[in-house]
Protein backbone atom coordinates (compact mmCIF):
# COMPACT_ATOMS: atom_id res chain seq x y z
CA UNK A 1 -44.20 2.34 15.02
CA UNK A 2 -44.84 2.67 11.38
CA UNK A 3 -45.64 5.29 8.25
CA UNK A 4 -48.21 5.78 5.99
CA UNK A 5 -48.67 7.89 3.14
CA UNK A 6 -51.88 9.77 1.71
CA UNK A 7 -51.99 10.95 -1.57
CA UNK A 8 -51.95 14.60 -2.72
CA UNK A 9 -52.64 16.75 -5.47
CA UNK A 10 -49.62 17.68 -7.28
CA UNK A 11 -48.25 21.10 -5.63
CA UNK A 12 -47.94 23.73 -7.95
CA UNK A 13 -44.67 24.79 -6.70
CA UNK A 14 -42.22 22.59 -4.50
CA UNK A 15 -43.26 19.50 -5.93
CA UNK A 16 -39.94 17.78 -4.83
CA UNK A 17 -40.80 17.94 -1.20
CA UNK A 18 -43.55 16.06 -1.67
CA UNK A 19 -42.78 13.45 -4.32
CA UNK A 20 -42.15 9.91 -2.76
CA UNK A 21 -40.70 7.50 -4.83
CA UNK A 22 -41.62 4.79 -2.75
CA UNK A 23 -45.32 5.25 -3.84
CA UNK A 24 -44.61 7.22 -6.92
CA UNK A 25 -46.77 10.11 -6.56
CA UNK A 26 -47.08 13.30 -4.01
CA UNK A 27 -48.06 12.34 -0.95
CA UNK A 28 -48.02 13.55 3.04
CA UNK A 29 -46.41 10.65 5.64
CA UNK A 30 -47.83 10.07 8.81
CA UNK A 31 -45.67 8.55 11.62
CA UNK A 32 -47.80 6.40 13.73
CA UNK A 33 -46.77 5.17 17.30
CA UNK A 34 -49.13 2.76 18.94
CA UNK A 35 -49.44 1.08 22.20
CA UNK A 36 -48.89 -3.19 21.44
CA UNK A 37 -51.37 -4.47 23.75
CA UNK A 38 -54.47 -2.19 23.92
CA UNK A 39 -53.85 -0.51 20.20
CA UNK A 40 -53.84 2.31 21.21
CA UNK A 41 -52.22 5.32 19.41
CA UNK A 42 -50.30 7.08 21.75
CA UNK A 43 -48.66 9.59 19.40
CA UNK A 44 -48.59 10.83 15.61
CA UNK A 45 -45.75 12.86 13.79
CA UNK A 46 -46.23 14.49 10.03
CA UNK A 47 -44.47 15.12 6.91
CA UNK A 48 -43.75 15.50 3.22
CA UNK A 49 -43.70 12.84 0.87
CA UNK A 50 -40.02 12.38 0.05
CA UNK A 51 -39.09 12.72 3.86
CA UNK A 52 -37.51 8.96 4.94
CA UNK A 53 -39.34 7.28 7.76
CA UNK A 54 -36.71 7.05 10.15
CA UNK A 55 -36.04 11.21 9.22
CA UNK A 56 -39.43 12.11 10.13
CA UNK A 57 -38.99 9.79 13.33
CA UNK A 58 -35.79 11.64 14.32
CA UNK A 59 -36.80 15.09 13.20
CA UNK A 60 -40.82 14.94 14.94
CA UNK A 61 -38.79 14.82 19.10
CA UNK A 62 -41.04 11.54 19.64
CA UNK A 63 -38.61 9.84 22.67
CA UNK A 64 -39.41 6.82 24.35
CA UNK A 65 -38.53 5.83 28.05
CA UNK A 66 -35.39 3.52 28.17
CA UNK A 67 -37.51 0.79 29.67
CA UNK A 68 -39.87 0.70 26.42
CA UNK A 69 -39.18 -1.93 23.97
CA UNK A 70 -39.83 0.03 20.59
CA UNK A 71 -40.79 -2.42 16.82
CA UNK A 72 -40.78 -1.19 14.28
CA UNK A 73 -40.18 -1.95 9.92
CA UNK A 74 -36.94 -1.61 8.10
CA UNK A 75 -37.30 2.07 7.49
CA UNK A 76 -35.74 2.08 10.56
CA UNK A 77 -32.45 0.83 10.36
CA UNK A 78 -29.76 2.86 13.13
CA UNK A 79 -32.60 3.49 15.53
CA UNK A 80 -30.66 1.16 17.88
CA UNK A 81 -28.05 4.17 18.12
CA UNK A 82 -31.12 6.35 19.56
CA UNK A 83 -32.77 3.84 21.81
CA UNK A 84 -31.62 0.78 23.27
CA UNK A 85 -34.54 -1.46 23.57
CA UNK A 86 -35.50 -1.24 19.47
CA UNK A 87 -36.02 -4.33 17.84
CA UNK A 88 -36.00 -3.86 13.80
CA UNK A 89 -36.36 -7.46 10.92
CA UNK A 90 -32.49 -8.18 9.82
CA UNK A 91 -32.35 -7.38 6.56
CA UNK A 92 -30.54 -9.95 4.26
CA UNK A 93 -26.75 -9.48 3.15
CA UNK A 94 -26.12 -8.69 -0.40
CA UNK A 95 -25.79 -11.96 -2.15
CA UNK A 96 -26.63 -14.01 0.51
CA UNK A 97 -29.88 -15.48 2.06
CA UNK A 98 -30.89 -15.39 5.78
CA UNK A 99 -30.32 -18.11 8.09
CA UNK A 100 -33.75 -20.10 9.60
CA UNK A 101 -33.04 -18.75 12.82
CA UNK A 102 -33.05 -15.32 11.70
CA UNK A 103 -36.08 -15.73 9.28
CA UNK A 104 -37.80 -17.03 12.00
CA UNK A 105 -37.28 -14.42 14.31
CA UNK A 106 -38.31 -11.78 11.56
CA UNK A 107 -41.76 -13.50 11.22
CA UNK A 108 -41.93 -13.38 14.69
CA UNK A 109 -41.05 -9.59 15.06
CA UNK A 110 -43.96 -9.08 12.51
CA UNK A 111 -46.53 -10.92 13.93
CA UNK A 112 -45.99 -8.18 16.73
CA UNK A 113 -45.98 -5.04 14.02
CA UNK A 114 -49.07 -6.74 12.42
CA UNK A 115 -51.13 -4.57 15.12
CA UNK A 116 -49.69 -1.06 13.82
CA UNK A 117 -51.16 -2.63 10.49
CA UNK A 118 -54.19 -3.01 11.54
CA UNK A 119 -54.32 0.30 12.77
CA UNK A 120 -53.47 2.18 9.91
CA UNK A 121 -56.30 0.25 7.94
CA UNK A 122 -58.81 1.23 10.57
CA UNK A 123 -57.16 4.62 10.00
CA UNK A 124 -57.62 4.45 6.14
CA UNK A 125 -61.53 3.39 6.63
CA UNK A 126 -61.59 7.49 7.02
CA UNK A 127 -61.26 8.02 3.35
CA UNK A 128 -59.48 11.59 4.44
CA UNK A 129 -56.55 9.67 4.43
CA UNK A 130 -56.96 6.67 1.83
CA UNK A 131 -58.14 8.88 -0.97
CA UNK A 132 -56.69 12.07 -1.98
CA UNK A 133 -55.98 14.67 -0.17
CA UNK A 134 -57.26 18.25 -1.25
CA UNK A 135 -57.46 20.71 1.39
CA UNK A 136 -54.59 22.82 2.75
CA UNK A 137 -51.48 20.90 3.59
CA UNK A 138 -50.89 22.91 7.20
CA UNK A 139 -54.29 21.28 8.23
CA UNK A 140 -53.39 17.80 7.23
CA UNK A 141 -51.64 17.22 10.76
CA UNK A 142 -54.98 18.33 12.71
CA UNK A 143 -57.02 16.41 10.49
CA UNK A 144 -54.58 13.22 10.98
CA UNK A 145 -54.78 13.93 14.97
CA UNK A 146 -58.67 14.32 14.80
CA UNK A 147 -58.97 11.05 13.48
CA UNK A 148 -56.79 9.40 15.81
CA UNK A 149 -58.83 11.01 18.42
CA UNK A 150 -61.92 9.11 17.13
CA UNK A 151 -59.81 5.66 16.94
CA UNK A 152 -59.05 5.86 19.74
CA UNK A 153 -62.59 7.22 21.44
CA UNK A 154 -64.05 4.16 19.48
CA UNK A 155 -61.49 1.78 20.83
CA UNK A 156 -62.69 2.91 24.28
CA UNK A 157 -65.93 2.56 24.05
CA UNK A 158 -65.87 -1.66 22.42
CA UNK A 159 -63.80 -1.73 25.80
């Protein structure tokens, strides 16, 4: 599971919504879920720019089953509250450094979440969603879903 932002014109009213300061400009966020082994995308979820990842994840309703082991980034942190099997990177304590073990399993954990990389670069090929975004922002969900439709028709056919 992971987010990625597309770039927007500036709104000409309610330009807070959509300002994220972790890109610095106005931008839409979409929530990706993907399948590990086949890369699949089983599920999107949308929203504004200054929306947090793990707000959009608990305000789109996507669930998982309790056996499904769920990875996903650091925007994440407390997602182990909401589902049991979640496995997030340990962040390091203030001051501190992380121990080998732990830095080890992080590396691990994203050479797993390397895949939902991938896909959101196959994703940004469709310059709808690397380059900016012009049309109405109610459409931007379709469009996102229409495109993930093609992934994953593609995806089907190499098969």
């Amino acid at each position: 599971m992971d987010v990625t932002e597309s770039p927007i014109e500036r709104p000409k009213r309610g330009q807070k919504k959509f300002f994220s300061g972790k890109t610095g400009e106005h931008t839409l966020k979409t929530q990706l879920v993907i399948h590990q082994k086949t890369s699949k995308i089983i599920c999107l979820g949308h929203g504004k720019g200054r929306i947090h990842d793990f707000r959009l994840f608990k305000t789109s309703g996507v669930r998982f089953g309790e056996l499904l082991k769920v990875i996903a980034d650091k925007g994440y942190q407390g997602i182990a509250k909401i589902h049991k099997l979640s496995e997030i990177p340990i962040k390091k304590p203030k001051g501190k450094k992380l121990a080998k073990q732990q830095k080890e399993y992080n590396r691990e954990l994203n050479r797993l979440r390397i895949v939902v990389e991938q896909v959101n670069r196959c994703l940004k090929i469709f310059n709808i969603l690397s380059n900016q975004y012009r049309n109405r922002h109610r459409r931007f969900g379709l469009r996102s879903n229409l495109i993930a439709g093609i992934y994953n028709f593609e995806l089907a056919l190499k098969a």
